[in-house]
Protein backbone atom coordinates (compact mmCIF):
# COMPACT_ATOMS: atom_id res chain seq x y z
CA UNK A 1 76.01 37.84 -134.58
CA UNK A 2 72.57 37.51 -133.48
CA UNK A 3 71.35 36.67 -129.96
CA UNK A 4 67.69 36.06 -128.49
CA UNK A 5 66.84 36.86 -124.81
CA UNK A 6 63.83 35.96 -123.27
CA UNK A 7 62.10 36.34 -120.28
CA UNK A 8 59.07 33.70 -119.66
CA UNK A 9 56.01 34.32 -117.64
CA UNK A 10 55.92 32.87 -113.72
CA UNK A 11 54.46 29.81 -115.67
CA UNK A 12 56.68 29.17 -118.92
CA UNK A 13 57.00 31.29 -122.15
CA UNK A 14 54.38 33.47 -122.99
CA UNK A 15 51.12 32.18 -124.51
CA UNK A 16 49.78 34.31 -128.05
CA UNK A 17 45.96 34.96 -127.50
CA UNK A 18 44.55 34.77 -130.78
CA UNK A 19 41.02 35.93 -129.31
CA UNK A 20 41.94 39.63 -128.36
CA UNK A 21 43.82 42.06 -131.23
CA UNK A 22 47.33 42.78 -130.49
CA UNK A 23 49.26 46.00 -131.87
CA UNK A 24 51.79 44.69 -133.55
CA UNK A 25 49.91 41.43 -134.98
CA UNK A 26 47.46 44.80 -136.60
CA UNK A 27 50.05 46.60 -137.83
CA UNK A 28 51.42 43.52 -139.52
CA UNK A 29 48.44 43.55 -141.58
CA UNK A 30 48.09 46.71 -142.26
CA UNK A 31 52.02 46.68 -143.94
CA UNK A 32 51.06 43.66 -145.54
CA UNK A 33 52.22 41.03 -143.64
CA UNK A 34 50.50 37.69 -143.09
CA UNK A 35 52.10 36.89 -139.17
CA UNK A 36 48.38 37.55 -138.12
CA UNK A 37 45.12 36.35 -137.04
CA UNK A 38 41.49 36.89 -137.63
CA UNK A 39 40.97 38.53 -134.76
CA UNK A 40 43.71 40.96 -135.64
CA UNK A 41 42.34 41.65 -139.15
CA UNK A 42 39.12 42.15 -138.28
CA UNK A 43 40.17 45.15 -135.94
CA UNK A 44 42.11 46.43 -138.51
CA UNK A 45 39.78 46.27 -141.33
CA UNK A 46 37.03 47.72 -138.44
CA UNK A 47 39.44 51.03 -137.98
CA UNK A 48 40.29 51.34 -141.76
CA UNK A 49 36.30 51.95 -142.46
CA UNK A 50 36.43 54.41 -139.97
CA UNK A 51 39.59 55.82 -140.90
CA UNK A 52 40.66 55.17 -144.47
CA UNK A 53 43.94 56.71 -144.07
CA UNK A 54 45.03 53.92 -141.77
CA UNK A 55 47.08 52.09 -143.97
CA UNK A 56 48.70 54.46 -145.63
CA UNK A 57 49.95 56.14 -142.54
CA UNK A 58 51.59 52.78 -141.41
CA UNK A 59 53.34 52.30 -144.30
CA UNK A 60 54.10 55.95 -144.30
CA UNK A 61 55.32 55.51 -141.10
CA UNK A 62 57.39 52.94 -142.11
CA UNK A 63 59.23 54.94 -144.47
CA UNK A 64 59.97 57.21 -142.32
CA UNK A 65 61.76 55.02 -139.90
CA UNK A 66 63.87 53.86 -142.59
CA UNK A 67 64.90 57.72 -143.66
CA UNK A 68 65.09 58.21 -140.26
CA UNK A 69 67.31 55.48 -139.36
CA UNK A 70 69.37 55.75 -142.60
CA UNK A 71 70.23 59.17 -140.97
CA UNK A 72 71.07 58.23 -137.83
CA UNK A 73 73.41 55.60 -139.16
CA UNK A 74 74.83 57.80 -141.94
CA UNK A 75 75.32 61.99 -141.16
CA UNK A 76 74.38 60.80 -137.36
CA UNK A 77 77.21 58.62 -137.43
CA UNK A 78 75.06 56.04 -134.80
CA UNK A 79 76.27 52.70 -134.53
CA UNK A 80 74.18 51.63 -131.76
CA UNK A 81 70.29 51.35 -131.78
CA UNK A 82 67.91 50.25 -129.26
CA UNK A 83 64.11 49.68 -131.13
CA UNK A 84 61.79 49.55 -128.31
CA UNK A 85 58.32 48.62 -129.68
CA UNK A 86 60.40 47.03 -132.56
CA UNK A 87 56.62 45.04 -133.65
CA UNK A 88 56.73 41.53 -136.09
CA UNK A 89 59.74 41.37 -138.77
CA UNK A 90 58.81 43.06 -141.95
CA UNK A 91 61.16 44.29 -145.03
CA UNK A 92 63.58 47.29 -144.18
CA UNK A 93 63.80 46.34 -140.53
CA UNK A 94 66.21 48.62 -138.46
CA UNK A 95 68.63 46.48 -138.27
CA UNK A 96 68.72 46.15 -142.48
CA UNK A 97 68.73 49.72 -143.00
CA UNK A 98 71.42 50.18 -140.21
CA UNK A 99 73.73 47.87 -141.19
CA UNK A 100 73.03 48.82 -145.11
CA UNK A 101 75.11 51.74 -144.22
CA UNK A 102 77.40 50.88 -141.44
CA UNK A 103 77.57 47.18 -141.17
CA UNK A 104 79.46 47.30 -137.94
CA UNK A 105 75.88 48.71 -136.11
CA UNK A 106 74.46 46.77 -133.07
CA UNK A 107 71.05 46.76 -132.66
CA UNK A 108 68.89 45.28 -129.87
CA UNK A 109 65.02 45.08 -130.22
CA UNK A 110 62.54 44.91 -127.56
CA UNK A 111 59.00 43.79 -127.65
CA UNK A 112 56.22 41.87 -125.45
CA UNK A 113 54.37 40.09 -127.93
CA UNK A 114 55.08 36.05 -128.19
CA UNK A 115 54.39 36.41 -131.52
CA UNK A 116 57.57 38.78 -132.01
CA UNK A 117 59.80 36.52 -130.36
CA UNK A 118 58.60 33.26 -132.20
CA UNK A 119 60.08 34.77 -135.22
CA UNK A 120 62.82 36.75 -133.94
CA UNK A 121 65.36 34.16 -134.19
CA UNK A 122 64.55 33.44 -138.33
CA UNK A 123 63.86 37.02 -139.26
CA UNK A 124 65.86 39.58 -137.11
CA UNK A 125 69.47 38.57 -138.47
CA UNK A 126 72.82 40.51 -138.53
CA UNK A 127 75.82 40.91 -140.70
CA UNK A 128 78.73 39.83 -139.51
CA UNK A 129 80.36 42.93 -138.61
CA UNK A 130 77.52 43.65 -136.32
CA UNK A 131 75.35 42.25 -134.32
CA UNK A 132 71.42 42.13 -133.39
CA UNK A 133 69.66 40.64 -130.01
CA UNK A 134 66.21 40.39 -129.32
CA UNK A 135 64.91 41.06 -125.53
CA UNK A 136 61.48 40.37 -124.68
CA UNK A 137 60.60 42.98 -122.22
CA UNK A 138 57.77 45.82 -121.91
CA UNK A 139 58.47 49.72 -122.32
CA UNK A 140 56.70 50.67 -119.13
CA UNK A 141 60.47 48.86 -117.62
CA UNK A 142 63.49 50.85 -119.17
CA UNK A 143 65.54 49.83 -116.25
CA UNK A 144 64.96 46.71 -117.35
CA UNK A 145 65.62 47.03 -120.46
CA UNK A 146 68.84 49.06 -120.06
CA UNK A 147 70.14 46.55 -118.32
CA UNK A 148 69.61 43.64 -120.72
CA UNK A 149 70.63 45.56 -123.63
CA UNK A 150 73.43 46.49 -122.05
CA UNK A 151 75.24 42.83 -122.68
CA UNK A 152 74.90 44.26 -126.72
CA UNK A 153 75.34 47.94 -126.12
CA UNK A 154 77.61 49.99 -124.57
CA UNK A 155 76.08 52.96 -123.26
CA UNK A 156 78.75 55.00 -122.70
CA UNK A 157 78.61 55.27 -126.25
CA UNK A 158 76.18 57.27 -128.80
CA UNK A 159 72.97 55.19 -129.08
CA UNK A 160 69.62 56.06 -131.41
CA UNK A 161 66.50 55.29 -128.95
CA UNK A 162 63.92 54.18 -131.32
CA UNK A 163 60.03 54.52 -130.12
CA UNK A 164 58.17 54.28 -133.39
CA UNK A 165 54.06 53.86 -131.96
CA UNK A 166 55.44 52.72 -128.73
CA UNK A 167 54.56 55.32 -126.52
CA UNK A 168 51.09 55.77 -127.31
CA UNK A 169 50.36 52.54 -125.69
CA UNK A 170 51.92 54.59 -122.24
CA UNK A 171 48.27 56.57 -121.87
CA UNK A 172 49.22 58.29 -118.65
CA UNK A 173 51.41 61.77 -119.32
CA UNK A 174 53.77 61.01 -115.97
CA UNK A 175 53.93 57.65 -116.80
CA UNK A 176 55.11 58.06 -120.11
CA UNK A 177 57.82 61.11 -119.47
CA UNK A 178 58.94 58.77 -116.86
CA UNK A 179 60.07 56.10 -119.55
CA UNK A 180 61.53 59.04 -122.14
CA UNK A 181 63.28 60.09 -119.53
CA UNK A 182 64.93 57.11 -117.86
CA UNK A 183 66.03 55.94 -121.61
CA UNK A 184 67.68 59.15 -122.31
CA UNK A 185 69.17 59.49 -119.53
CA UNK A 186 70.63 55.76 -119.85
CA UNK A 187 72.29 57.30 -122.94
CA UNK A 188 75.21 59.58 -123.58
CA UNK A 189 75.88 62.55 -125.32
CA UNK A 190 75.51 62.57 -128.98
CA UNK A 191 72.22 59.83 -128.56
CA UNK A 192 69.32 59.93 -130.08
CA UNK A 193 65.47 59.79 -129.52
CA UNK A 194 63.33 59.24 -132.37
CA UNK A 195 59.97 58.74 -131.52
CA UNK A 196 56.57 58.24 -133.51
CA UNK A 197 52.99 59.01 -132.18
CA UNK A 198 49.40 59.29 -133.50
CA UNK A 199 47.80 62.52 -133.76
CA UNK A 200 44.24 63.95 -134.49
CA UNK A 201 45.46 66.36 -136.15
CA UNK A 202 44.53 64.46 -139.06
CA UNK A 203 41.47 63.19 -139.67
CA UNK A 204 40.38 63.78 -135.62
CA UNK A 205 37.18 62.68 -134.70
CA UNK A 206 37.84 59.32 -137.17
CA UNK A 207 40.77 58.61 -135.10
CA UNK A 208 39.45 59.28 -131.50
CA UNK A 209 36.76 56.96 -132.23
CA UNK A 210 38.66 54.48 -133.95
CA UNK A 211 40.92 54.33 -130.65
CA UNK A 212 37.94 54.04 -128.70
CA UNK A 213 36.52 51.85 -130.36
CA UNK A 214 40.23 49.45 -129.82
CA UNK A 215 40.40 50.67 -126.08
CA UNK A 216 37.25 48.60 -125.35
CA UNK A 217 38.16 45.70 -127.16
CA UNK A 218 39.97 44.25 -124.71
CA UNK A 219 43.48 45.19 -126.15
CA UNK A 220 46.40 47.16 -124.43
CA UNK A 221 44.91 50.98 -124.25
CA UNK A 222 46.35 53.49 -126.73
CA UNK A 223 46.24 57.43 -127.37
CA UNK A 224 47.17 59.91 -129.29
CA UNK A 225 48.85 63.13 -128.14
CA UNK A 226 49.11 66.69 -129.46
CA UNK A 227 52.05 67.86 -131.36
CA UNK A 228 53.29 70.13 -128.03
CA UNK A 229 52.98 67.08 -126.24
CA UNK A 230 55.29 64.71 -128.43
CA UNK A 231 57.36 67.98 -128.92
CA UNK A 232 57.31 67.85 -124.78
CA UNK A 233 59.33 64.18 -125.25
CA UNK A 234 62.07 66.21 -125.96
CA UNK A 235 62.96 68.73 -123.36
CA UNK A 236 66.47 69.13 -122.93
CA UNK A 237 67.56 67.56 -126.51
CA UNK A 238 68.23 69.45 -129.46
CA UNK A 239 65.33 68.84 -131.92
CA UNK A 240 66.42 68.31 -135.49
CA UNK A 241 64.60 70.20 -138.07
CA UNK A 242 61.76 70.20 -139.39
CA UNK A 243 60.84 69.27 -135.56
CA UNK A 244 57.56 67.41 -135.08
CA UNK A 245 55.73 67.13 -138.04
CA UNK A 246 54.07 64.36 -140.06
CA UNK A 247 55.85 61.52 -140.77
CA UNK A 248 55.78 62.37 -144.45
CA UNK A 249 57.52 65.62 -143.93
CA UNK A 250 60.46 64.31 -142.02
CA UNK A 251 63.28 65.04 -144.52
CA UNK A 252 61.68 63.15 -147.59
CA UNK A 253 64.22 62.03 -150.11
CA UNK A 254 63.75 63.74 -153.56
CA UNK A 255 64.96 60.61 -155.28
CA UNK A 256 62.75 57.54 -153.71
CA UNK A 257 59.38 60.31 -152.42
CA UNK A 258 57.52 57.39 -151.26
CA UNK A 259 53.86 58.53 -149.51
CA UNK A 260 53.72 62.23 -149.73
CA UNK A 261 49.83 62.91 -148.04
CA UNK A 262 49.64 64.13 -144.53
CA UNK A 263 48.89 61.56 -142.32
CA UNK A 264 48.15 61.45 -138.71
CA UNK A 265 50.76 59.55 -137.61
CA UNK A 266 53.25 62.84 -136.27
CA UNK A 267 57.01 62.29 -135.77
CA UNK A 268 60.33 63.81 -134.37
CA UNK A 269 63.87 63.13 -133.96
CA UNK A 270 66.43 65.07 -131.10
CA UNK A 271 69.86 64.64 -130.27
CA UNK A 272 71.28 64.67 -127.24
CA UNK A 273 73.63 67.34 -126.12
């Protein structure tokens, strides 16, 4: 089953601006994708001079999410996930890797990009022991989003809360804790919170000025964070080892290694007790 949800603007669906660089439309390219514009490439193609490592810390990313989901879905025995930040369809989608090993899995995905939702409907498809929806909503609203996931999810049952290079785009510390906090507490015992972030601990003054260098472009504002302060995302859960660490590290499998470097791009995954 798959199911779209939408919520237009005070003055009909959402409009894509193809003059200012959006997140996800960048980090399309960056994978590989081609559900992009100019302006979009040219940002990205800007930061990868600056920071060469770019690219292969996206796709690293990448790879972890699907270990990490894979996981969740497998020894974590999940069968619920809730992708906020979920970005444009690409290959290994949550969803794919999910319902690879338990095809029963529900998964709802949430974005604010027009661009997501345009192909949401084509790409973000479900077996048919499962089921997928799409909700266009923004991350700064979990109560929001709670509640519109909820006609997919039960949440008195285990769910994986996925922020993969969501809450970077949250720049204020309160703010952000605010939204952790209110999703895992929507969520019961034996959930989930994986979450990615960028770092300078890699690469530092490259990436501070690359992100400054976004911040005045006129798209949404991003930052990076320390690893105490994306370990600080999970107060009160039980971290799984090997904790917060680069997304490379994260329990790489022996028999696909994929992207091995370090790369700024710093990860963790806790369970809820």
């Amino acid at each position: 089953m798959t199911e779209i949800a939408a919520t237009p603007g005070p003055d009909g669906p959402p409009q894509i601006n193809t003059n200012v660089p959006h997140s996800a439309r960048v980090w399309n390219y960056l994978l590989g994708g081609k559900d992009n514009f100019a302006v979009d490439r040219e940002a990205a193609d800007h930061a990868v001079r600056l920071m060469p490592e770019l690219v292969l810390s996206a796709r690293a990313n990448r790879q972890f999410l699907g270990r990490a989901v894979r996981f969740l879905a497998g020894e974590g025995q999940i069968r619920q996930f809730l992708d906020i930040g979920t970005g444009l369809p690409t290959a290994d989608n949550t969803h794919e890797v999910a319902q690879s090993v338990a095809p029963g899995a529900r998964i709802v995905y949430v974005d604010n990009d027009p661009l997501v939702l345009v192909h949401a409907r084509a790409l973000l498809t479900s077996s048919p022991q499962g089921a997928t929806n799409y909700i266009e909503a923004d991350v700064r609203d979990p109560r929001a989003i709670v509640e519109a996931a909820a006609g997919t999810l039960d949440f008195t049952r285990p769910t994986a809360v996925v922020l993969s290079g969501i809450i970077n785009f949250v720049v204020g510390d309160a703010e952000a804790h605010a939204v952790v906090d209110q999703l895992v507490d929507a969520v019961p015992s034996g959930s989930y919170l994986l979450i990615s972030h960028p770092t300078t601990v890699v690469n530092g003054p490259a990436v501070e000025e690359s992100m400054r260098q976004w911040n005045e472009s006129g798209a949404a504002p991003i930052r990076t964070r320390g690893i105490e302060e994306i370990r600080g995302f999970f107060a009160g859960l039980d971290l799984l080892d090997p904790g917060v660490v680069t997304c490379t590290a994260w329990r790489p499998d022996p028999r696909h290694p994929g992207i091995t470097e370090v790369v700024s791009e710093f990860v963790g995954v806790g369970r809820k007790p």
